[in-house]
Protein backbone atom coordinates (compact mmCIF):
# COMPACT_ATOMS: atom_id res chain seq x y z
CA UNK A 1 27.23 148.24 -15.65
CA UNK A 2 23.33 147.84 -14.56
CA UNK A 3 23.10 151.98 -14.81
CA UNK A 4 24.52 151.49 -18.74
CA UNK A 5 22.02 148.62 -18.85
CA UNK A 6 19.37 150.76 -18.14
CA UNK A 7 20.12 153.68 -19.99
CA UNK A 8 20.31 151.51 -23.38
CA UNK A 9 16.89 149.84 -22.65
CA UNK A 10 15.46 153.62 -22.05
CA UNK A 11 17.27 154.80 -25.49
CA UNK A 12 15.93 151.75 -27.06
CA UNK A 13 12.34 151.44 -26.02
CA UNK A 14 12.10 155.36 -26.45
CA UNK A 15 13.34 155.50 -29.66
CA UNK A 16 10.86 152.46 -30.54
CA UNK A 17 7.98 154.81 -29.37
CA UNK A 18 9.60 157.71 -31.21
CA UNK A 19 9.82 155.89 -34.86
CA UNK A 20 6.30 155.23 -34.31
CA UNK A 21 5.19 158.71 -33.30
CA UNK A 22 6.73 160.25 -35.37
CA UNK A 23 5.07 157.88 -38.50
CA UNK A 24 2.13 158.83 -37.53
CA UNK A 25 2.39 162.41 -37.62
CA UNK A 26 4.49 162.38 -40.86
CA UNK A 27 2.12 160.25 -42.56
CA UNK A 28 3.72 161.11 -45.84
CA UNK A 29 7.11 159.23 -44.71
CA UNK A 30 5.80 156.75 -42.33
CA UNK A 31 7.72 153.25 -43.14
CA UNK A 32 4.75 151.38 -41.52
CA UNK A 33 4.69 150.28 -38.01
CA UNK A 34 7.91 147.35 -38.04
CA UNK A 35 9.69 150.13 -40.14
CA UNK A 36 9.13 152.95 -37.97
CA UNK A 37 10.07 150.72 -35.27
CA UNK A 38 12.98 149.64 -36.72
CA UNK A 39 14.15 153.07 -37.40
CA UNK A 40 13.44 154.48 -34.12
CA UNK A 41 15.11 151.76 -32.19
CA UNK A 42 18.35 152.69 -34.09
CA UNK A 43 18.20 156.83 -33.91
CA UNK A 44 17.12 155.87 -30.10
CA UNK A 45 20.45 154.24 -29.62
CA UNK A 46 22.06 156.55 -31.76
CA UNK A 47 20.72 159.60 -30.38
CA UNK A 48 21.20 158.35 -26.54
CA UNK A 49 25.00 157.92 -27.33
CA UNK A 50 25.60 161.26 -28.90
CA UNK A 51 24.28 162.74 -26.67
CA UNK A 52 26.18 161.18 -24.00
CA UNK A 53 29.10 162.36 -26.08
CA UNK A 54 28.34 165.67 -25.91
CA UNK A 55 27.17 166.60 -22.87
CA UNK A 56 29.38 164.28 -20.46
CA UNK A 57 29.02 161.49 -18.70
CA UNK A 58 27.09 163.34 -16.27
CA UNK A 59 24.54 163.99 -18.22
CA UNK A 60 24.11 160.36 -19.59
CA UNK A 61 23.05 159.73 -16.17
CA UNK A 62 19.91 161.99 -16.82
CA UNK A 63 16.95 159.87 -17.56
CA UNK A 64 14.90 162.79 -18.94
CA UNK A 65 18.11 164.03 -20.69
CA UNK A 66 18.55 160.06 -22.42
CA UNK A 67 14.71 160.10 -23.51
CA UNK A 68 15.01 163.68 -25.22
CA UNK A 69 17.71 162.52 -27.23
CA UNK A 70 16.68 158.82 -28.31
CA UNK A 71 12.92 160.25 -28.79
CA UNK A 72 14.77 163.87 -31.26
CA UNK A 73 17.72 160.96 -32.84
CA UNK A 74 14.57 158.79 -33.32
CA UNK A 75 11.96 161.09 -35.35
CA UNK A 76 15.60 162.37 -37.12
CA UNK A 77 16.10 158.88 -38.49
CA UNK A 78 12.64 157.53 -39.06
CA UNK A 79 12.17 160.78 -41.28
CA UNK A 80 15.38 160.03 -43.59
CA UNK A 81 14.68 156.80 -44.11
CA UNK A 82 11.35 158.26 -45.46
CA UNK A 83 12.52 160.64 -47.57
CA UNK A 84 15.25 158.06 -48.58
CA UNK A 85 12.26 155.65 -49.56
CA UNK A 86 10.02 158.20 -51.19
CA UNK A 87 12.73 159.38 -53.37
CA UNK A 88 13.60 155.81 -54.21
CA UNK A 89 9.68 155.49 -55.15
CA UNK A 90 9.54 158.19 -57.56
CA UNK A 91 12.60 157.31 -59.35
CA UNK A 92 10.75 153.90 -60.07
């Protein structure tokens, strides 16, 4: 139970540092910093669980293996939501 703990917190503070990376090197979709944060924290969590699904339980174990996939499902995320919001800006 601690080791699941532990691998959410990583997913979640990762992806949090993710969202925000990746808003400022995709200026054009950034969602500001609570956005970016926001968004990051949930393709963190998202990303960490698939892809414990995918590669095994083994592999969730991985801490390395948990950041690459909150910090990828976090970037993956932060940019829809900025495409989603720019599109929603032009049609305004």
């Amino acid at each position: 139970m601690e080791g699941q703990i532990a691998s959410w917190a990583i997913s979640l503070i990762t992806g949090a540092v993710g969202g925000n990376i990746a808003g400022i090197l995709f200026a054009n979709l950034s969602l500001g910093t609570i956005g970016n944060t926001i968004a990051g924290v949930i393709g963190g969590g998202v990303g960490g669980q698939i892809l414990s699904a995918v590669l095994g339980s083994g592999a969730s174990g991985s801490v390395v293996g948990n950041i690459v996939g909150s910090g990828v499902g976090s970037i993956v995320v932060m940019a829809i939501a900025g495409l989603i919001k720019n599109a929603m800006a032009k049609k305004a």
